[in-house]
N, C-alpha and C. Protein backbone atom coordinates (compact mmCIF):
# COMPACT_ATOMS: atom_id res chain seq x y z
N UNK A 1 -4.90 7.49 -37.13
CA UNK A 1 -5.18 7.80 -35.76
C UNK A 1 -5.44 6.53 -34.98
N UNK A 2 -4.82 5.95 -33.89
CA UNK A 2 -5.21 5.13 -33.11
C UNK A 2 -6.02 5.19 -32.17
N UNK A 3 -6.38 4.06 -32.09
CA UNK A 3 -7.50 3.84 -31.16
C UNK A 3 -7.74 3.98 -29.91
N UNK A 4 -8.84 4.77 -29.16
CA UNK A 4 -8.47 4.97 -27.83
C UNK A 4 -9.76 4.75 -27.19
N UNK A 5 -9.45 3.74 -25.79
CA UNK A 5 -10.78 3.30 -25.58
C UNK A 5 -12.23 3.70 -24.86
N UNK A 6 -13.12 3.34 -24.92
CA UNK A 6 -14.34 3.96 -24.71
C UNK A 6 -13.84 4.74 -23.49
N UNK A 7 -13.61 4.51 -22.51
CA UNK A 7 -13.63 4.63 -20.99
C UNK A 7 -12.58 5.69 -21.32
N UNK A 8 -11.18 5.83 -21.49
CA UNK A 8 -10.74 7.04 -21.59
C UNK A 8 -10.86 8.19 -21.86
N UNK A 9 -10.75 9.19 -20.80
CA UNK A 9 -11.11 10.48 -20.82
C UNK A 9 -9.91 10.90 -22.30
N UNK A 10 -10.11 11.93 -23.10
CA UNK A 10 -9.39 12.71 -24.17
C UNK A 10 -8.27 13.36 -23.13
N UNK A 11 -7.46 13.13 -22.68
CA UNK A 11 -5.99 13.54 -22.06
C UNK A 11 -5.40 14.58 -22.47
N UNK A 12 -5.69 14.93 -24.13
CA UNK A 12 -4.71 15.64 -24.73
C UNK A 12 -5.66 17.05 -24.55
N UNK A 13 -6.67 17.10 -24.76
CA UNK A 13 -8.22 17.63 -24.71
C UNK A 13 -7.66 18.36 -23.62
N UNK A 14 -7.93 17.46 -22.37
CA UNK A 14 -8.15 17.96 -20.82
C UNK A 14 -6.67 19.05 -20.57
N UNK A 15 -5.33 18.45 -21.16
CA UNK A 15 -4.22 18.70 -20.42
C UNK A 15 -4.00 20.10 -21.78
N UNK A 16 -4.61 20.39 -22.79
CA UNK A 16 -4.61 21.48 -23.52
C UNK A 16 -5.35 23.05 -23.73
N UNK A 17 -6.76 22.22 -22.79
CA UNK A 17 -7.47 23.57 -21.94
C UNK A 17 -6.20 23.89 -20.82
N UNK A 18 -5.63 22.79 -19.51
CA UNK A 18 -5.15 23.53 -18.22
C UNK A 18 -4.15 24.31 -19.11
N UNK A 19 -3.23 23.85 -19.81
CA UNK A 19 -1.97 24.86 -20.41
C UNK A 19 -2.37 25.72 -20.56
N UNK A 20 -4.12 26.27 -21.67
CA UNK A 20 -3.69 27.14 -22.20
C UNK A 20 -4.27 27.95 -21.35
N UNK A 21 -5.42 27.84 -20.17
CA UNK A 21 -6.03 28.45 -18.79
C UNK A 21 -4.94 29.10 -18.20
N UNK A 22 -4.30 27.82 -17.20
CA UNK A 22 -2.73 28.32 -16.39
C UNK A 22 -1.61 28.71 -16.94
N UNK A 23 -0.64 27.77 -17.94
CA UNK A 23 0.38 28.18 -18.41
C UNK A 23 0.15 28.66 -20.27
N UNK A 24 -0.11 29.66 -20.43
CA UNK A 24 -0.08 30.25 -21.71
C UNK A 24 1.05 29.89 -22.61
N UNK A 25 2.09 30.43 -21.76
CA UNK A 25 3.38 30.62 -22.42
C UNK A 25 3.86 29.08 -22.86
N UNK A 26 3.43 27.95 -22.15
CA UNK A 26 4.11 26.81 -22.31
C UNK A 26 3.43 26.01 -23.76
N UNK A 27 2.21 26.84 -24.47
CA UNK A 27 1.42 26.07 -24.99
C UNK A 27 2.06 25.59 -26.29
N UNK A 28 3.28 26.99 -26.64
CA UNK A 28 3.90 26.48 -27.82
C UNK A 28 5.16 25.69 -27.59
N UNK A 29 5.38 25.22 -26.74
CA UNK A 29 6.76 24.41 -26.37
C UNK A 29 6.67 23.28 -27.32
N UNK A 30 7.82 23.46 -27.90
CA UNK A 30 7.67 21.59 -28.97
C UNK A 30 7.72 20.65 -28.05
N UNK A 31 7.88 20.52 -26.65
CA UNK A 31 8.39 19.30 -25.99
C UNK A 31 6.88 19.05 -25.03
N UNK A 32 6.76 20.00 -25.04
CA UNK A 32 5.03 20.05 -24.84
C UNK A 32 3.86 19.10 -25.56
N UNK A 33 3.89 19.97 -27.00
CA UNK A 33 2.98 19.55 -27.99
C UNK A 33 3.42 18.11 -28.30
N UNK A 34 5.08 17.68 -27.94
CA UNK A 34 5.01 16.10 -28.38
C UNK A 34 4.48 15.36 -26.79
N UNK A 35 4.71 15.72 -26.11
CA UNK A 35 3.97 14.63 -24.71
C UNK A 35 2.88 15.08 -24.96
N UNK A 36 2.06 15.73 -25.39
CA UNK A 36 0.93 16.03 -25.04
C UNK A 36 0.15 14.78 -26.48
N UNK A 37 0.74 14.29 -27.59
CA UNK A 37 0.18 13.30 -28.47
C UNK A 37 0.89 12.31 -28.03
N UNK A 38 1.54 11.80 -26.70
CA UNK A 38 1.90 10.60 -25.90
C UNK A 38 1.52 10.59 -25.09
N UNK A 39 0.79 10.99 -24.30
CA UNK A 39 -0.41 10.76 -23.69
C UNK A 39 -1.34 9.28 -23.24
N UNK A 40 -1.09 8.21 -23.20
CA UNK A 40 -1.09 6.64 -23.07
C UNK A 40 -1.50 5.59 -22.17
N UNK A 41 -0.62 6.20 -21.19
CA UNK A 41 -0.38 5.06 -19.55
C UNK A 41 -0.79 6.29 -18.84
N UNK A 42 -0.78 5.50 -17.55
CA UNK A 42 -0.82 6.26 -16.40
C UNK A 42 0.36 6.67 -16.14
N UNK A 43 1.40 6.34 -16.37
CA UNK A 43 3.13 6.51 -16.22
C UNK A 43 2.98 7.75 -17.17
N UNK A 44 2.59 7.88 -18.03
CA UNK A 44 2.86 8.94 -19.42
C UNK A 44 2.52 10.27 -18.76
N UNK A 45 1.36 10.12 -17.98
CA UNK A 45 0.15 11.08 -17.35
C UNK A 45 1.04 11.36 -15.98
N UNK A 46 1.68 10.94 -15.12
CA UNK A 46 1.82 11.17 -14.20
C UNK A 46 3.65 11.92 -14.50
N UNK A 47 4.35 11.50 -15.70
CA UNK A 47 5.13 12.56 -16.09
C UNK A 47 5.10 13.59 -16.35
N UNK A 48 3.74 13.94 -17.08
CA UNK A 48 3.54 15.11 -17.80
C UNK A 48 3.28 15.91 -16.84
N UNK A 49 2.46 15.40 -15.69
CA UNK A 49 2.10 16.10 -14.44
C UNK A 49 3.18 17.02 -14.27
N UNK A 50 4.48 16.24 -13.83
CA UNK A 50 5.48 16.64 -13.40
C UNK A 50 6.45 18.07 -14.17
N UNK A 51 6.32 17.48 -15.51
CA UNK A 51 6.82 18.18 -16.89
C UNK A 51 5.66 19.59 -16.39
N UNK A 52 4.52 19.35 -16.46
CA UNK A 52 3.81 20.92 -16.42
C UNK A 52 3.60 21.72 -14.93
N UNK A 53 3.29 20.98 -14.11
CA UNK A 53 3.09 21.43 -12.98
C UNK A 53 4.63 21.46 -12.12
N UNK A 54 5.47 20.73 -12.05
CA UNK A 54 6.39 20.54 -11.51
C UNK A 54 5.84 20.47 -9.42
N UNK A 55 6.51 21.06 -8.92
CA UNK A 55 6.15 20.88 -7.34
C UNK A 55 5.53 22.06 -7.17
N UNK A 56 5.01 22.74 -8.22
CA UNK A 56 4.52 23.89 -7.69
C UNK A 56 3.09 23.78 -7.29
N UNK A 57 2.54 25.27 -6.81
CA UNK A 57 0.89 24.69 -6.29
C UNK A 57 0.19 24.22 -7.07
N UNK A 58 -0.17 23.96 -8.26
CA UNK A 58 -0.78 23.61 -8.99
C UNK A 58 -0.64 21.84 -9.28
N UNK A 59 0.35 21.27 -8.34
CA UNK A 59 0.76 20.16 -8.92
C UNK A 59 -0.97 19.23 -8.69
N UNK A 60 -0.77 18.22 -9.43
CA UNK A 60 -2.24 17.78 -9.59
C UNK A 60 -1.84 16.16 -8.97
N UNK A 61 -2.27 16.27 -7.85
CA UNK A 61 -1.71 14.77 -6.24
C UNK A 61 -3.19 14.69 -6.22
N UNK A 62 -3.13 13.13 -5.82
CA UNK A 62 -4.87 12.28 -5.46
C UNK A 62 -4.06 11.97 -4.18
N UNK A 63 -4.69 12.36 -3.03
CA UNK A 63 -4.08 12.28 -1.57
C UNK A 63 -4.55 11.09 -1.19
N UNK A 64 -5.71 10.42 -1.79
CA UNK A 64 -5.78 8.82 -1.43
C UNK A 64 -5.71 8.03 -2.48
N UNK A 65 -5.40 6.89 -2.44
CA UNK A 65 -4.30 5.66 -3.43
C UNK A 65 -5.45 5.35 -4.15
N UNK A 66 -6.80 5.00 -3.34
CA UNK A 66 -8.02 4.66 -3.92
C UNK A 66 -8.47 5.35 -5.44
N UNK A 67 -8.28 6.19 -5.42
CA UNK A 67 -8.92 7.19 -6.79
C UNK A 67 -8.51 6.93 -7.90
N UNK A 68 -6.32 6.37 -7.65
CA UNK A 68 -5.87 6.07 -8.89
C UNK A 68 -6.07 4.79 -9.58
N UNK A 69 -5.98 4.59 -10.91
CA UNK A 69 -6.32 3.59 -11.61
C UNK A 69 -4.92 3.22 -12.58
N UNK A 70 -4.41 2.20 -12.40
CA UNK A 70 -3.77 1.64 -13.26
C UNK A 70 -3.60 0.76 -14.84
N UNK A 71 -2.99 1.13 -15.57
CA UNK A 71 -2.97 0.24 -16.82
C UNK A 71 -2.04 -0.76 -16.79
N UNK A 72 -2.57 -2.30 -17.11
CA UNK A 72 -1.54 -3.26 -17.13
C UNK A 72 0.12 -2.75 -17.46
N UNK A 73 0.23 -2.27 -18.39
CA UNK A 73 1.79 -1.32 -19.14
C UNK A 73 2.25 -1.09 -18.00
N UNK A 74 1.59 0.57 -17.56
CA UNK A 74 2.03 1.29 -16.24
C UNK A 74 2.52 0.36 -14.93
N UNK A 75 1.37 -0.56 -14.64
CA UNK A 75 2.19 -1.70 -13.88
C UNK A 75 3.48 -2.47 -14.01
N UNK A 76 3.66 -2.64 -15.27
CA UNK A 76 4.67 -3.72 -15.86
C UNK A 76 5.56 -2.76 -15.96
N UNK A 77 5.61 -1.40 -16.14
CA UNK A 77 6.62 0.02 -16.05
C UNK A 77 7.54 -0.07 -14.30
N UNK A 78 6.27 0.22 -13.79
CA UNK A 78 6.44 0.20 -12.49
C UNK A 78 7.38 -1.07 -11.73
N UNK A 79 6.48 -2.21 -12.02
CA UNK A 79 7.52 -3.65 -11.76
C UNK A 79 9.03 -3.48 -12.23
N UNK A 80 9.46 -2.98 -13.49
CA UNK A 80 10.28 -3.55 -14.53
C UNK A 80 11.34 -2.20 -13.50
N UNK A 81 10.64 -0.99 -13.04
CA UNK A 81 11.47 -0.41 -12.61
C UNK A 81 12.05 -0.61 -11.07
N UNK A 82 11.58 -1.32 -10.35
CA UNK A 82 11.74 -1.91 -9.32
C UNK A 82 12.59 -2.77 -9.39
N UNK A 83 12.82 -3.58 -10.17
CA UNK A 83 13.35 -4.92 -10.31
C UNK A 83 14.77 -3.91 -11.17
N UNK A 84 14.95 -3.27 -12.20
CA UNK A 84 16.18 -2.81 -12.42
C UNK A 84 16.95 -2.01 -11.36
N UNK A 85 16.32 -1.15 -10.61
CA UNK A 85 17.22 -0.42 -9.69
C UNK A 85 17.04 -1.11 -8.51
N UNK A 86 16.88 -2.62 -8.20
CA UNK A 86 16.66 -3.22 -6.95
C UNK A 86 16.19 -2.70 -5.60
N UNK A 87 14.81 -2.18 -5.92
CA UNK A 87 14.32 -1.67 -5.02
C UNK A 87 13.00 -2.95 -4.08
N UNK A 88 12.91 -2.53 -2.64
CA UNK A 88 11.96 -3.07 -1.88
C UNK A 88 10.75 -2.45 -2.78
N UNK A 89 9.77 -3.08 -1.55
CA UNK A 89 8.12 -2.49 -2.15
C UNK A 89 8.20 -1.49 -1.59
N UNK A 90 8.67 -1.22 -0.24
CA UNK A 90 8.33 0.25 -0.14
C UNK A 90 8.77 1.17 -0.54
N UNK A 91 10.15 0.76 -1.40
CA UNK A 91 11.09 2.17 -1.94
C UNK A 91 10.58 2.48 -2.89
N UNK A 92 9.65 1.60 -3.42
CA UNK A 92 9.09 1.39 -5.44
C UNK A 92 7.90 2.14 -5.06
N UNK A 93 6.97 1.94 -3.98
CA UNK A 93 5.65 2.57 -3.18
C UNK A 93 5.88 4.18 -2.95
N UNK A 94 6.81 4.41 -2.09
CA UNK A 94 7.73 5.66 -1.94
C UNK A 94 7.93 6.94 -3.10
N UNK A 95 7.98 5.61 -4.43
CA UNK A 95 8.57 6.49 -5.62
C UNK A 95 7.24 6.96 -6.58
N UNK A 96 6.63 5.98 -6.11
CA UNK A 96 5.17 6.30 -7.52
C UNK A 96 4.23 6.47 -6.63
N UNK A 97 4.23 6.43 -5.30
CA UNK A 97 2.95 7.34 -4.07
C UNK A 97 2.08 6.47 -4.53
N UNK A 98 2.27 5.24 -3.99
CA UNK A 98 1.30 4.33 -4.35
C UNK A 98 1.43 3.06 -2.65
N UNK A 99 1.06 2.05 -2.73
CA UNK A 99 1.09 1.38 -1.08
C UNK A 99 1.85 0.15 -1.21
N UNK A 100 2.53 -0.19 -0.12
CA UNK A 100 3.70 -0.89 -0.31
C UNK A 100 2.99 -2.39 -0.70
N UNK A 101 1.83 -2.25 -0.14
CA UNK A 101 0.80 -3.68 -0.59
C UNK A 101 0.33 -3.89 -1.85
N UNK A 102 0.03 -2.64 -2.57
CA UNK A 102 -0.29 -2.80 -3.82
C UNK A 102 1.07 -2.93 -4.58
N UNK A 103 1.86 -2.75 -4.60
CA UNK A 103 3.10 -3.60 -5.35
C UNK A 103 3.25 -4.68 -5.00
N UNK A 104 3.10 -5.07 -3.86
CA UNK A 104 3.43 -6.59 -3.51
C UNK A 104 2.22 -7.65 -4.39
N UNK A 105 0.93 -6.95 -4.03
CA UNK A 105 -0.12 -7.47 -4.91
C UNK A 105 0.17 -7.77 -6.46
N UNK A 106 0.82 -6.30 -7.27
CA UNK A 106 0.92 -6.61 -8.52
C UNK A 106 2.08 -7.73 -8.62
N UNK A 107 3.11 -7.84 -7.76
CA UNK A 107 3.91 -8.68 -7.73
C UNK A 107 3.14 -10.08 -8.37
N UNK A 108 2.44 -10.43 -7.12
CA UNK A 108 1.99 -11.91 -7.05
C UNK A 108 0.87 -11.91 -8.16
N UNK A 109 0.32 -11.13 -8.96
CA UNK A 109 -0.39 -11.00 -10.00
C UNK A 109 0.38 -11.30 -11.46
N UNK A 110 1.24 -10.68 -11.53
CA UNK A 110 2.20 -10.12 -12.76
C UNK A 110 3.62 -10.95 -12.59
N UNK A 111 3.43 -12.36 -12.00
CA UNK A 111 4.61 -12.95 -11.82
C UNK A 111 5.35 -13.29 -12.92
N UNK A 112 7.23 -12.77 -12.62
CA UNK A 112 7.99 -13.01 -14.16
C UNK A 112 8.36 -14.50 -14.37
């Protein structure tokens, strides 16, 4: 079992009560039960969002930028995907609902 650090909330924990609360039916999905032990980044977390909630009401959005927290990875995810599909900051900002300044920031932080 690897190691997971103090400060992290149990992900698999949290996102295995909402399934089995809201979506019952989804709890036995194999494609489920494997994201749900990949579980990792903030990138991992903000797929699964998508994978369970999809756009429906339940989708789980932080309406201010402030709340979210990033992992070095997720950043270097984020950069690495910007830089392959040649996107501005705001198209990369646009895509992960995040501020066109805080990419520019990780830019000048995380220089390649």
């Amino acid at each position: 079992m690897g190691e997971k650090s103090i400060d992290m909330p149990d992900f698999k924990q949290i996102y295995t009560d909402i399934i089995t609360e809201k979506f019952p039916d989804k709890i036995g999905d194999p494609l489920i039960i494997n994201k749900l032990d990949s579980l990792n980044t903030v990138i991992d977390i903000l797929k699964f969002n998508r994978l369970i909630f999809g756009q429906a009401e339940y989708a789980v959005e932080f309406k201010s930028q402030r709340l979210r927290s990033y992992d070095e990875s997720s950043i270097r995810e984020i950069l690495n995907y910007q830089n392959k599909n040649k996107l501005t900051n705001q198209e990369t900002a646009n895509h992960f609902k995040t501020s066109r300044n805080t990419i520019a920031k990780w830019k000048s932080i995380y220089k390649r």
